[in-house]
C-alpha atoms as a PDB file:
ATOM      1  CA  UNK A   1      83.568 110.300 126.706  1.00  0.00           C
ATOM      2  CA  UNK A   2      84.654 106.963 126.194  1.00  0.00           C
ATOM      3  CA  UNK A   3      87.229 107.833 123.661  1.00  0.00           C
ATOM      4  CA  UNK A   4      88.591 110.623 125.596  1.00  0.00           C
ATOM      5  CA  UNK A   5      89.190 108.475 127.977  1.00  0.00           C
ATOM      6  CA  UNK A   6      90.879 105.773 126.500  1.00  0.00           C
ATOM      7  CA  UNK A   7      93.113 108.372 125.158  1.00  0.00           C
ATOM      8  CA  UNK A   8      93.871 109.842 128.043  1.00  0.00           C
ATOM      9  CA  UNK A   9      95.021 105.991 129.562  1.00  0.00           C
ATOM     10  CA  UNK A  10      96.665 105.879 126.831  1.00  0.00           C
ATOM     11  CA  UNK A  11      98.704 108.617 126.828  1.00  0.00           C
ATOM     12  CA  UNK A  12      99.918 108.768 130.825  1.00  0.00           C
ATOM     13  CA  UNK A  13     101.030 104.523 130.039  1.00  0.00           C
ATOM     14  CA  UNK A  14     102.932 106.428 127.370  1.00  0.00           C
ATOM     15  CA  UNK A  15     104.411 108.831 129.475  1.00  0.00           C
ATOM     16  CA  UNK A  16     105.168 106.015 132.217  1.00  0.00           C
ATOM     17  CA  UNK A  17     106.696 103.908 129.786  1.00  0.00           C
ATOM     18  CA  UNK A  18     108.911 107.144 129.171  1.00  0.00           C
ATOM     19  CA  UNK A  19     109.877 107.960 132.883  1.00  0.00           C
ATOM     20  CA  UNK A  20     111.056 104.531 133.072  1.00  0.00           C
ATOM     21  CA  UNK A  21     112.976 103.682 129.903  1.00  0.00           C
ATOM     22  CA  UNK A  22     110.661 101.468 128.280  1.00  0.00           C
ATOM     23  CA  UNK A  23     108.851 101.097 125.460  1.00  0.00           C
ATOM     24  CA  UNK A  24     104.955 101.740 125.018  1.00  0.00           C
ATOM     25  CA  UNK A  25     105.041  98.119 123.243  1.00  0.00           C
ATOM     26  CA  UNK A  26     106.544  96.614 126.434  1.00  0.00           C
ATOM     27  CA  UNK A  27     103.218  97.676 128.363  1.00  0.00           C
ATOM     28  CA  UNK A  28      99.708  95.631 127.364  1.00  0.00           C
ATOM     29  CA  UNK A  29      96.816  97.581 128.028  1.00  0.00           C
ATOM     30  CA  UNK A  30      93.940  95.465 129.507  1.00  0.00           C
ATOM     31  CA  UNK A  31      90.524  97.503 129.274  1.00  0.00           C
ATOM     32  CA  UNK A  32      88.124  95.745 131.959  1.00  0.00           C
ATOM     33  CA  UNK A  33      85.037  95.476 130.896  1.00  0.00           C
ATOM     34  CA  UNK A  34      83.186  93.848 133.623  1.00  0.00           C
ATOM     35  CA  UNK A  35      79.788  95.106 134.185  1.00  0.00           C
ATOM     36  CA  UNK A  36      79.787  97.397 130.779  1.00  0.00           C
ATOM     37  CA  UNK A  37      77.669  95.933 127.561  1.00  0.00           C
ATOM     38  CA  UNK A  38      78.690  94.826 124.833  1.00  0.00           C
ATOM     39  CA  UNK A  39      77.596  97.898 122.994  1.00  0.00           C
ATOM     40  CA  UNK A  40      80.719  99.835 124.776  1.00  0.00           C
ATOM     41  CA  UNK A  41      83.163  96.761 124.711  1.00  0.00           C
ATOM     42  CA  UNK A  42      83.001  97.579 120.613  1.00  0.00           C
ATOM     43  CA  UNK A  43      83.611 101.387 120.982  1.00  0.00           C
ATOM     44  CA  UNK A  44      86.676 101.014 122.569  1.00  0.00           C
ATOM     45  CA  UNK A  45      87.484  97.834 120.342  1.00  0.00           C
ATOM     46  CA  UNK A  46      86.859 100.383 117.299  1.00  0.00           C
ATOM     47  CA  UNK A  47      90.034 102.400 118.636  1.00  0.00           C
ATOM     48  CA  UNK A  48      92.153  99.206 118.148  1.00  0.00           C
ATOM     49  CA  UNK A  49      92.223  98.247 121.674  1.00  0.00           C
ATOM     50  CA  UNK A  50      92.025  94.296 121.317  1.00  0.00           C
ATOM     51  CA  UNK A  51      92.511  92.962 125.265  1.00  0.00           C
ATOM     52  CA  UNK A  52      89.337  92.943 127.292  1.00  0.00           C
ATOM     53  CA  UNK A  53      89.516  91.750 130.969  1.00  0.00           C
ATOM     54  CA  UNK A  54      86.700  89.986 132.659  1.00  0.00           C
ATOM     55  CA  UNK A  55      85.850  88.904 136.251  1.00  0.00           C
ATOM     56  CA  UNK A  56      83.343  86.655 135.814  1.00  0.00           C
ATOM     57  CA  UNK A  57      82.886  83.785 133.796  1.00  0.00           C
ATOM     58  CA  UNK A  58      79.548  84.249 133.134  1.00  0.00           C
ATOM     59  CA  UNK A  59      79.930  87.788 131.707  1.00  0.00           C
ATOM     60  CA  UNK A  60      82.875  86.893 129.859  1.00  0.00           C
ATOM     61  CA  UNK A  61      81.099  83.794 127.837  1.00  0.00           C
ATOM     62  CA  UNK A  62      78.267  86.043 127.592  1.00  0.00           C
ATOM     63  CA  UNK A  63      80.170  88.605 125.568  1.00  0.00           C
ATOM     64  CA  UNK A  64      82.261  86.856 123.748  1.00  0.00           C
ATOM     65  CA  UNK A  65      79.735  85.611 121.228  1.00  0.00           C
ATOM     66  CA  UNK A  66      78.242  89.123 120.798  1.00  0.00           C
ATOM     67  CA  UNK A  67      81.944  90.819 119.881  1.00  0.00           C
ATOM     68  CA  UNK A  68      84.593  90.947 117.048  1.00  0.00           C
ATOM     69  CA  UNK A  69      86.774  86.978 117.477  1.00  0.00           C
ATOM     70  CA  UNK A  70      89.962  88.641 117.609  1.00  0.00           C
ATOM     71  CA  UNK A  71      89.693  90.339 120.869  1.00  0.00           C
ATOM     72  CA  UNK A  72      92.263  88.342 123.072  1.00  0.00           C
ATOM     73  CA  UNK A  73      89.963  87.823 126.391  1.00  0.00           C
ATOM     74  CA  UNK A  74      91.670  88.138 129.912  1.00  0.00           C
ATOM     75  CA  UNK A  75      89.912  86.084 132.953  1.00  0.00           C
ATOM     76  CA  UNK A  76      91.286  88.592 135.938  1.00  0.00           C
ATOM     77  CA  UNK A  77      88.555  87.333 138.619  1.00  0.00           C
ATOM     78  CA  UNK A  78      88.813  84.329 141.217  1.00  0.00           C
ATOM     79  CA  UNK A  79      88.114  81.669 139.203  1.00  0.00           C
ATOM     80  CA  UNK A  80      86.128  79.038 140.826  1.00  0.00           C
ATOM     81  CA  UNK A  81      86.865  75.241 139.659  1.00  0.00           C
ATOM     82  CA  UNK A  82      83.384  74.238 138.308  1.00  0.00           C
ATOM     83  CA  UNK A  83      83.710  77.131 136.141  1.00  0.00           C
ATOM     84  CA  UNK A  84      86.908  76.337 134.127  1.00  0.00           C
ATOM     85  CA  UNK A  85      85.093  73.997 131.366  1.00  0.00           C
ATOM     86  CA  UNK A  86      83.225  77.288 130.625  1.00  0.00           C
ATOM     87  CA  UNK A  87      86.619  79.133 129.337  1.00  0.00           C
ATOM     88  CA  UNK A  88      88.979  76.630 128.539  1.00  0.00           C
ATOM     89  CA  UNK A  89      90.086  77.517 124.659  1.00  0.00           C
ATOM     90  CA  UNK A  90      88.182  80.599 125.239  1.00  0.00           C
ATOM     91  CA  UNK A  91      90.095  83.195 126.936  1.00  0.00           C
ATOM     92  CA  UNK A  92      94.014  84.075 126.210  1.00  0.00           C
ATOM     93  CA  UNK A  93      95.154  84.001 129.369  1.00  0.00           C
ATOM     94  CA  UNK A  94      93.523  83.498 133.155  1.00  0.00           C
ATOM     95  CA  UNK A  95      95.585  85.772 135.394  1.00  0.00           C
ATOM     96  CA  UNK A  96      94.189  84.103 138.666  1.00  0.00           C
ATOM     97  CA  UNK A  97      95.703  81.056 139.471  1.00  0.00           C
ATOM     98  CA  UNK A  98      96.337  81.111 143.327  1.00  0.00           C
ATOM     99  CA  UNK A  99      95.999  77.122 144.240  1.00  0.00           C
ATOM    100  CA  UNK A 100      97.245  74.014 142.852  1.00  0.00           C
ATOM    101  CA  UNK A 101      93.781  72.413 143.208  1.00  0.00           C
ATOM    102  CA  UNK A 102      92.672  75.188 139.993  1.00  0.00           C
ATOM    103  CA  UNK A 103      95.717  74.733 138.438  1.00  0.00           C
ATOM    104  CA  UNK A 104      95.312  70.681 138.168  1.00  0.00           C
ATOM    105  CA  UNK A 105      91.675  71.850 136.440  1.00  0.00           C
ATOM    106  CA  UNK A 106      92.556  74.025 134.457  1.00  0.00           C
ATOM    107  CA  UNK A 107      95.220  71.210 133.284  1.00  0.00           C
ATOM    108  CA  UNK A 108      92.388  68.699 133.366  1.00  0.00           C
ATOM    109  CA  UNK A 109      90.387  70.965 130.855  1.00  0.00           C
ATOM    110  CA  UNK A 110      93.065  71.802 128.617  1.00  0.00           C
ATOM    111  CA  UNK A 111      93.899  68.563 127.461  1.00  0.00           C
ATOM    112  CA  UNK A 112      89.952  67.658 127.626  1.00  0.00           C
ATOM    113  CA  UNK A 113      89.741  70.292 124.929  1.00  0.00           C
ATOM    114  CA  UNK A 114      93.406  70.087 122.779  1.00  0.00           C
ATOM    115  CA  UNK A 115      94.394  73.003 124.150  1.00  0.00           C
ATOM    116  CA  UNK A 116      97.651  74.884 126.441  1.00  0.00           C
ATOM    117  CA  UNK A 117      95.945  77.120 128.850  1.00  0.00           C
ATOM    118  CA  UNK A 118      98.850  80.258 129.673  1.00  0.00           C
ATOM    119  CA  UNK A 119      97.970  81.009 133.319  1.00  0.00           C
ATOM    120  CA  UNK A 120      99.741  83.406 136.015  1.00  0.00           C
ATOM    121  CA  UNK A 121      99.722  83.030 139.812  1.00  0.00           C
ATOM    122  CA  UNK A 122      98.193  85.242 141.724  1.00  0.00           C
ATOM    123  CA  UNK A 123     100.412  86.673 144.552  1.00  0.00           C
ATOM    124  CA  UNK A 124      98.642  88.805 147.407  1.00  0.00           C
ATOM    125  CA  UNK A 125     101.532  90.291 148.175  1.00  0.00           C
ATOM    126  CA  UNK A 126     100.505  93.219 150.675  1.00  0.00           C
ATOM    127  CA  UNK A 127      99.002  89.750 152.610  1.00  0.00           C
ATOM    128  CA  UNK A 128      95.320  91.367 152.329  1.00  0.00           C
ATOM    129  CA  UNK A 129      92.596  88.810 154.338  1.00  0.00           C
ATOM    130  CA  UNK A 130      90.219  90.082 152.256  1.00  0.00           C
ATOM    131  CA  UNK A 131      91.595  89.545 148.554  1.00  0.00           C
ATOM    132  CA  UNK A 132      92.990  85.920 146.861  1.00  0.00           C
ATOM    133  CA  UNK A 133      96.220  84.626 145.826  1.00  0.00           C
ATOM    134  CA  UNK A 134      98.895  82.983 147.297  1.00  0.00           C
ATOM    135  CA  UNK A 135     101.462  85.035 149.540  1.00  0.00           C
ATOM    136  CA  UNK A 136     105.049  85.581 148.419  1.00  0.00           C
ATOM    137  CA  UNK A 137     106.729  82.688 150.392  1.00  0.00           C
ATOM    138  CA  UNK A 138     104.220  80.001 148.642  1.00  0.00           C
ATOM    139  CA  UNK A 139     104.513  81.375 145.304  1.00  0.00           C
ATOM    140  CA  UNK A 140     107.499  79.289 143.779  1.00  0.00           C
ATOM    141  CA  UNK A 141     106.621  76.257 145.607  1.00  0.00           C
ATOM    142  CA  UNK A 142     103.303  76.812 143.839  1.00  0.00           C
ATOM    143  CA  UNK A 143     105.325  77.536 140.043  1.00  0.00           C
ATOM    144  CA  UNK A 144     107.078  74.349 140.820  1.00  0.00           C
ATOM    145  CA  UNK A 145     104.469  72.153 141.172  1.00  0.00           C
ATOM    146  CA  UNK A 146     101.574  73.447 138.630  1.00  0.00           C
ATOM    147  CA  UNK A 147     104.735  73.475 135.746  1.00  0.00           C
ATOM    148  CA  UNK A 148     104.479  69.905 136.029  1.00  0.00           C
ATOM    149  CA  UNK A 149     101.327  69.791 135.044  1.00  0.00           C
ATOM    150  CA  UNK A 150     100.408  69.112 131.048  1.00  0.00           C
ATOM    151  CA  UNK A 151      98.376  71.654 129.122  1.00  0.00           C
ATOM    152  CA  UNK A 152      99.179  74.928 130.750  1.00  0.00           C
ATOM    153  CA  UNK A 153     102.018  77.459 130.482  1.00  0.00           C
ATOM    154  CA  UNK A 154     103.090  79.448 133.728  1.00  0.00           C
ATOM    155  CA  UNK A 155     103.259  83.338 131.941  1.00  0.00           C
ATOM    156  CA  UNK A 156     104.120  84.878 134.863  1.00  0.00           C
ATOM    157  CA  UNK A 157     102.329  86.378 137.950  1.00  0.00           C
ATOM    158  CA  UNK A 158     100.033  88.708 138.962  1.00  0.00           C
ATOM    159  CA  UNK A 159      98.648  90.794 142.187  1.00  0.00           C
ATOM    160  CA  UNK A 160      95.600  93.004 143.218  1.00  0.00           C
ATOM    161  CA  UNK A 161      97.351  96.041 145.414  1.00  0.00           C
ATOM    162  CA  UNK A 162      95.771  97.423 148.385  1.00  0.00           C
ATOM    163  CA  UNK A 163      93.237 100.469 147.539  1.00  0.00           C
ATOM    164  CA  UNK A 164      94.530 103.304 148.724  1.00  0.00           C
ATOM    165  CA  UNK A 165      94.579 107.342 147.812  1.00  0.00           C
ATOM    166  CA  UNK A 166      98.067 107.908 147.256  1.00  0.00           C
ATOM    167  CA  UNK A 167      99.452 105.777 144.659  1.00  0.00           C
ATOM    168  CA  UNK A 168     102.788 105.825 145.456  1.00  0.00           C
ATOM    169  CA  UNK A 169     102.307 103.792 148.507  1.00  0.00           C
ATOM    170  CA  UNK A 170     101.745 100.505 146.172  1.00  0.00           C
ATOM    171  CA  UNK A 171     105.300 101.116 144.729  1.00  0.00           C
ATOM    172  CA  UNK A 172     106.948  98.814 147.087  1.00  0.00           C
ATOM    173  CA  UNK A 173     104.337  95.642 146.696  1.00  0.00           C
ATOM    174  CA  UNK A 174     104.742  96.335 142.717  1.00  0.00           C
ATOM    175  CA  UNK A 175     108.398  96.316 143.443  1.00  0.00           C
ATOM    176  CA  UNK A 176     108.001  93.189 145.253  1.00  0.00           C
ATOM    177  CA  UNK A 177     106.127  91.119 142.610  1.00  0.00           C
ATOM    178  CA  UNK A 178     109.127  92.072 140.091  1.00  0.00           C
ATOM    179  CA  UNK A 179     111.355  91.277 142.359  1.00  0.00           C
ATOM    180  CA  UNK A 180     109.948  87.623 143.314  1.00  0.00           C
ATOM    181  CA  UNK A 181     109.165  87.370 139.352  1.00  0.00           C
ATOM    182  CA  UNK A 182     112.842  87.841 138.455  1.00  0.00           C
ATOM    183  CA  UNK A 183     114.235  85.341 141.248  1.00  0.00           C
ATOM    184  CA  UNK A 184     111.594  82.660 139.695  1.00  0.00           C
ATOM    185  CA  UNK A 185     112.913  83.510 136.406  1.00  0.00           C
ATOM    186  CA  UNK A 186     116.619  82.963 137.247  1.00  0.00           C
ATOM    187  CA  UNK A 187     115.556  79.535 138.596  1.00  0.00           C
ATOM    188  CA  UNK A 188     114.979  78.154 134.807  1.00  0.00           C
ATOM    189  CA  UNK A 189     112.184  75.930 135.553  1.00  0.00           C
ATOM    190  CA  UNK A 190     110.627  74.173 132.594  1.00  0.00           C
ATOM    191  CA  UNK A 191     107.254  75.422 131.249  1.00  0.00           C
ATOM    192  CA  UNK A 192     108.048  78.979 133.046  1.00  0.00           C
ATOM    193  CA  UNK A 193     109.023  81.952 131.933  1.00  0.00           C
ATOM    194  CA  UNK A 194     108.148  84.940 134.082  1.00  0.00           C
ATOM    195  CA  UNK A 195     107.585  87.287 131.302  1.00  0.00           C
ATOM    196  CA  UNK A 196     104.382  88.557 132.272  1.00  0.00           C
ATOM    197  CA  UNK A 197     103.869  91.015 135.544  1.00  0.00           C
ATOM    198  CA  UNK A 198     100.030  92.000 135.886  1.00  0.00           C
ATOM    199  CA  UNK A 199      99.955  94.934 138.156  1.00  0.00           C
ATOM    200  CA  UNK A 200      98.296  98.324 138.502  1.00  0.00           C
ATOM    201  CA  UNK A 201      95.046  99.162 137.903  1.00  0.00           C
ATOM    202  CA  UNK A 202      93.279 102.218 137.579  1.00  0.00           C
ATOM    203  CA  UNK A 203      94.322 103.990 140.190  1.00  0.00           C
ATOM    204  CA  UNK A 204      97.722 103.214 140.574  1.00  0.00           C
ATOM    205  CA  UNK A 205      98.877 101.910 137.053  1.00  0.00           C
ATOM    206  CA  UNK A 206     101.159 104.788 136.219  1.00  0.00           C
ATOM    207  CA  UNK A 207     103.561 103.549 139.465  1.00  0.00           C
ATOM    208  CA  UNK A 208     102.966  99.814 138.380  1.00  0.00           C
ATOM    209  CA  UNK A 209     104.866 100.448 135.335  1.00  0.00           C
ATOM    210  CA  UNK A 210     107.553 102.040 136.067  1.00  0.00           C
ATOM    211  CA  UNK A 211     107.857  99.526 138.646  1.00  0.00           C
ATOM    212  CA  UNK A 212     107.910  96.745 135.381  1.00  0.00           C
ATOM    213  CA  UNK A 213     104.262  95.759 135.156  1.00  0.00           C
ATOM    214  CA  UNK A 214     103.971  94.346 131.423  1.00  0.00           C
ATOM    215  CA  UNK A 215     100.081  94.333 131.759  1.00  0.00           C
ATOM    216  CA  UNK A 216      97.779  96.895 133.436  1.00  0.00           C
ATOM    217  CA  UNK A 217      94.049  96.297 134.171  1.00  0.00           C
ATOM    218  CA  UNK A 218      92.435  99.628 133.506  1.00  0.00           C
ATOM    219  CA  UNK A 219      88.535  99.483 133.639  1.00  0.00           C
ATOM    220  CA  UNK A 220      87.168 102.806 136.019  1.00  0.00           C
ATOM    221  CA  UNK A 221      89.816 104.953 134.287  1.00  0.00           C
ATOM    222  CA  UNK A 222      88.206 104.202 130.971  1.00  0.00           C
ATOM    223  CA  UNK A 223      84.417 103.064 130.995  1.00  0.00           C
ATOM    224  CA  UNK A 224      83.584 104.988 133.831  1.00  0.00           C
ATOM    225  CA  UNK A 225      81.807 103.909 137.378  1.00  0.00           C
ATOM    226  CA  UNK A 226      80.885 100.336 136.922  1.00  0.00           C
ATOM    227  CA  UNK A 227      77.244  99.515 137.145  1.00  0.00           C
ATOM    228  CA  UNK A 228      76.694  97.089 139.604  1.00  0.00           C
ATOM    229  CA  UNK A 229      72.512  96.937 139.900  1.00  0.00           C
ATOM    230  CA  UNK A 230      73.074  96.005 136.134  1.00  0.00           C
ATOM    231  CA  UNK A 231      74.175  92.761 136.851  1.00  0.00           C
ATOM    232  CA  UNK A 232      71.821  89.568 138.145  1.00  0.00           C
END
């Protein structure tokens, strides 16, 4: 099942990537993991998928140990600030920067360990109560200030759409974050460079990319139901 699956992900980013005039290398496939053991994290790694998202820091240090070293490992949950030390040097990217207090951590633990951190802000751009990240009129004052800081590297940003059935009615908050990510970009600031738009997930991911999304976070649409009574 699982390989049917991933194949199937695979091919409709394919056909996305086609709709819109891209190429399938412009589009990085994360498979989230959270939840799922180790055992199935290597199935899918055996069909040369090599990003694995995470949403918990706990999980993710968990698994790392027990898998192949070359998977490059995503950190897509909040991230709390006593947790940083955990992942610092660890992960290839943390996509959920959405204060300046985590981002002076994370700084704080990069250079603690001899490391640049790449980070993106998270943007809540539908302005959801119930989900993190910044909103879209404190995002660049938010790039300005964490690019100051030594030991990370602003990638880009990020943003967890609304649920919802249809998913064409997330087109316009994609369109949004590539919108606000290409008016960052023209401002040249040092240590940014906007080249990284995580959007879509499983339900929606198809829309996120032709909206631009360079990274999709696909976990449901290929492990299946996540098993939450499986976790402590």
């Amino acid at each position: 099942m699982l390989r049917e699956n991933y194949r199937d992900v695979e091919e409709k980013i394919a056909a996305a990537c086609a709709r819109s005039g891209r190429k399938r290398s412009e589009v990085t496939l994360i498979a989230v993991s959270k939840t799922k053991p180790a055992e199935m994290i290597q199935e899918i790694y055996d069909l040369d998928q090599r990003d694995f998202g995470e949403n918990k820091v706990q999980e993710l240090t968990g698994k790392i140990d027990l898998l192949p070293s070359d998977i490059r490992w995503h950190l897509i949950g909040h991230l709390q600030q006593n947790k940083v030390k955990y992942i610092a040097g660890r992960v290839c990217l943390i996509h959920s920067v959405d204060s300046l207090r985590l981002a002076e951590t994370i700084s704080r633990e990069a250079l603690k360990h001899s490391c640049t951190i790449p980070i993106l802000i998270e943007v809540n751009v539908a302005g959801e109560e119930s989900k993190f990240g910044v909103s879209v009129e404190e995002t660049l004052p938010l790039v300005e200030a964490a690019a100051q800081l030594p030991g990370i590297e602003i990638r880009g940003l990020m943003t967890i759409a609304p649920y919802v059935t249809d998913p064409e009615e997330n087109r316009p908050v994609f369109k949004k974050l590539r919108e606000l990510s290409v008016d960052i970009a023209g401002k040249n600031i040092n240590n940014v460079t906007m080249s990284v738009l995580s959007m879509g997930m499983t339900g929606d991911y198809e829309v996120a990319i032709e909206e631009g999304a360079t990274m999709v976070r696909v976990g449901t649409g290929i492990f299946g139901a996540r098993d939450y009574g499986a976790q402590k």
